[in-house]
Protein backbone atom coordinates (compact mmCIF):
# COMPACT_ATOMS: atom_id res chain seq x y z
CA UNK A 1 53.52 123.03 120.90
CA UNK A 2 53.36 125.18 118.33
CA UNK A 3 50.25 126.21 116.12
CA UNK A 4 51.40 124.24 112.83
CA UNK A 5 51.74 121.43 114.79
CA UNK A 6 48.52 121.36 116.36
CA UNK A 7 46.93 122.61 113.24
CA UNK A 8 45.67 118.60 112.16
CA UNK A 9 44.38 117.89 115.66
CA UNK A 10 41.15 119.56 114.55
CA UNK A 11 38.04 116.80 114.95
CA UNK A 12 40.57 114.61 116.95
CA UNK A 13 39.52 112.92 119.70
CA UNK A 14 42.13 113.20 122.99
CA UNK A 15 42.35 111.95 126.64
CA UNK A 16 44.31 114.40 128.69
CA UNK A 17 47.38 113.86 130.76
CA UNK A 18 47.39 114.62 133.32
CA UNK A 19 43.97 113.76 133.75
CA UNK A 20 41.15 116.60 134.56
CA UNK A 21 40.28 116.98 138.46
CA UNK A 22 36.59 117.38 138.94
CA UNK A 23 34.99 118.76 141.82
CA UNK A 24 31.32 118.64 143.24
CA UNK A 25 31.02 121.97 145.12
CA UNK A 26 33.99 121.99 147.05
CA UNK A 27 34.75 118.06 147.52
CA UNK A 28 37.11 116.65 144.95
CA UNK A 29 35.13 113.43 142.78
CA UNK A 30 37.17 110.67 141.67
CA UNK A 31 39.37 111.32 138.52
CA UNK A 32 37.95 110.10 135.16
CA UNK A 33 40.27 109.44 131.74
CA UNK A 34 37.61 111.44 130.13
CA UNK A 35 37.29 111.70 125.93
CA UNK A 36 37.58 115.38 125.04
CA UNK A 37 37.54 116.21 121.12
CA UNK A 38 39.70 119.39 119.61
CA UNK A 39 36.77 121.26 118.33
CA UNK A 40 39.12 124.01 116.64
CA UNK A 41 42.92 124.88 116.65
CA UNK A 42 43.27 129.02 116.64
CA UNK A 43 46.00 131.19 116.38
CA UNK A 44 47.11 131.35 120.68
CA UNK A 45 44.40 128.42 121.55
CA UNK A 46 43.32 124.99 121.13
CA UNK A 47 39.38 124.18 122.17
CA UNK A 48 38.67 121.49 124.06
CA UNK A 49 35.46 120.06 124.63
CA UNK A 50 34.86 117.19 127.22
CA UNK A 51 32.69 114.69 125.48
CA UNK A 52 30.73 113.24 129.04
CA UNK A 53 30.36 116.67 130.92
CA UNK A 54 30.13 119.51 127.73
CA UNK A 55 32.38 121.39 129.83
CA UNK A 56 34.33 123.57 126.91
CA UNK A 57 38.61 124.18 127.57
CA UNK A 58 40.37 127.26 125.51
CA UNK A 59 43.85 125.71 126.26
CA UNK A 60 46.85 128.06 125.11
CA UNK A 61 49.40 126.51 122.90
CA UNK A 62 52.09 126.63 125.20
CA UNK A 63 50.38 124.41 127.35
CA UNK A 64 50.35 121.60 125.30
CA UNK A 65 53.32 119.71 125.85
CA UNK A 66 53.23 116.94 123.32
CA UNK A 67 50.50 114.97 120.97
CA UNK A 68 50.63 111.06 121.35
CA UNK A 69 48.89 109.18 118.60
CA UNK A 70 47.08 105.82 119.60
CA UNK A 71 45.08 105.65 116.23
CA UNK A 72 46.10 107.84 113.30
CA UNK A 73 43.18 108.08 111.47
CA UNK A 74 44.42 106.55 108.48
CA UNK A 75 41.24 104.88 107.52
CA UNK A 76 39.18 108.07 107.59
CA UNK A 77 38.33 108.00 111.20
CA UNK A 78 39.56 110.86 113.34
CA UNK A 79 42.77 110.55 114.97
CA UNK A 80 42.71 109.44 118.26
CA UNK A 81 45.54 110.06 121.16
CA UNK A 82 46.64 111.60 124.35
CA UNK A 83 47.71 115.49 125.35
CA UNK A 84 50.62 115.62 127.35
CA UNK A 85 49.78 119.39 129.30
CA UNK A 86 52.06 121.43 131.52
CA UNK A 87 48.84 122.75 133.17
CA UNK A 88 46.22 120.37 135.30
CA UNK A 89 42.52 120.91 134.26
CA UNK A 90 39.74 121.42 136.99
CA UNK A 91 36.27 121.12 135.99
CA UNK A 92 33.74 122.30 138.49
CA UNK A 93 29.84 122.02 138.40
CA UNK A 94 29.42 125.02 135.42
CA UNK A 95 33.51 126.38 134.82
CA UNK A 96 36.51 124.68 133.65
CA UNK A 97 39.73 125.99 134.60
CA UNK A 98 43.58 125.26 134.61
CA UNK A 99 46.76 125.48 136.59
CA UNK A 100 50.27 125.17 136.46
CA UNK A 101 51.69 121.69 137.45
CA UNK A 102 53.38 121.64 140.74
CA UNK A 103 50.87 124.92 142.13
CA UNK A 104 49.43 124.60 144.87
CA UNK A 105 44.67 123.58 144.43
């Protein structure tokens, strides 16, 4: 997506899709549709931050396929909605990283 229209996301609060894979050591836990909140929107990069583990994401742009809003935020709450990524997250016991959909773990 582009940066102007990820430029309101900042304070939202997001559920990723695909969903994150998490891994203890080298054994895969079960996937969780984990909360993560758009702590800032930069000029390349979007920061992520996953509200259960604290595990922080700098997602490029380009990754970010589309913005889904469940709850606008209207009322003066924060937006809340899915990401739609071309990348799958991993988060692992003290790093978060991503890959392209369709590569190989």
């Amino acid at each position: 997506m582009e940066t102007r229209q990820l430029q309101g996301l900042a304070g939202a609060h997001v559920r990723l899709r695909p969903t994150a894979r998490q891994f203890v050591g080298k054994v895969e836990a079960p996937r969780r549709d984990d909360e993560w909140r758009v702590e800032a929107v930069g000029e390349d990069a979007v920061r992520l931050r996953n509200e259960r583990s604290s595990h922080l994401l700098e997602l490029p742009h380009h990754c970010v396929v589309e913005w889904i809003c469940e709850h606008g935020g209207s009322d003066g709450a924060e937006p809340r909605g899915l990401l739609v990524l071309n990348v799958e997250v991993h988060l692992y016991d003290d790093a978060v990283d991503f890959v392209p959909l369709g590569s190989p773990s």
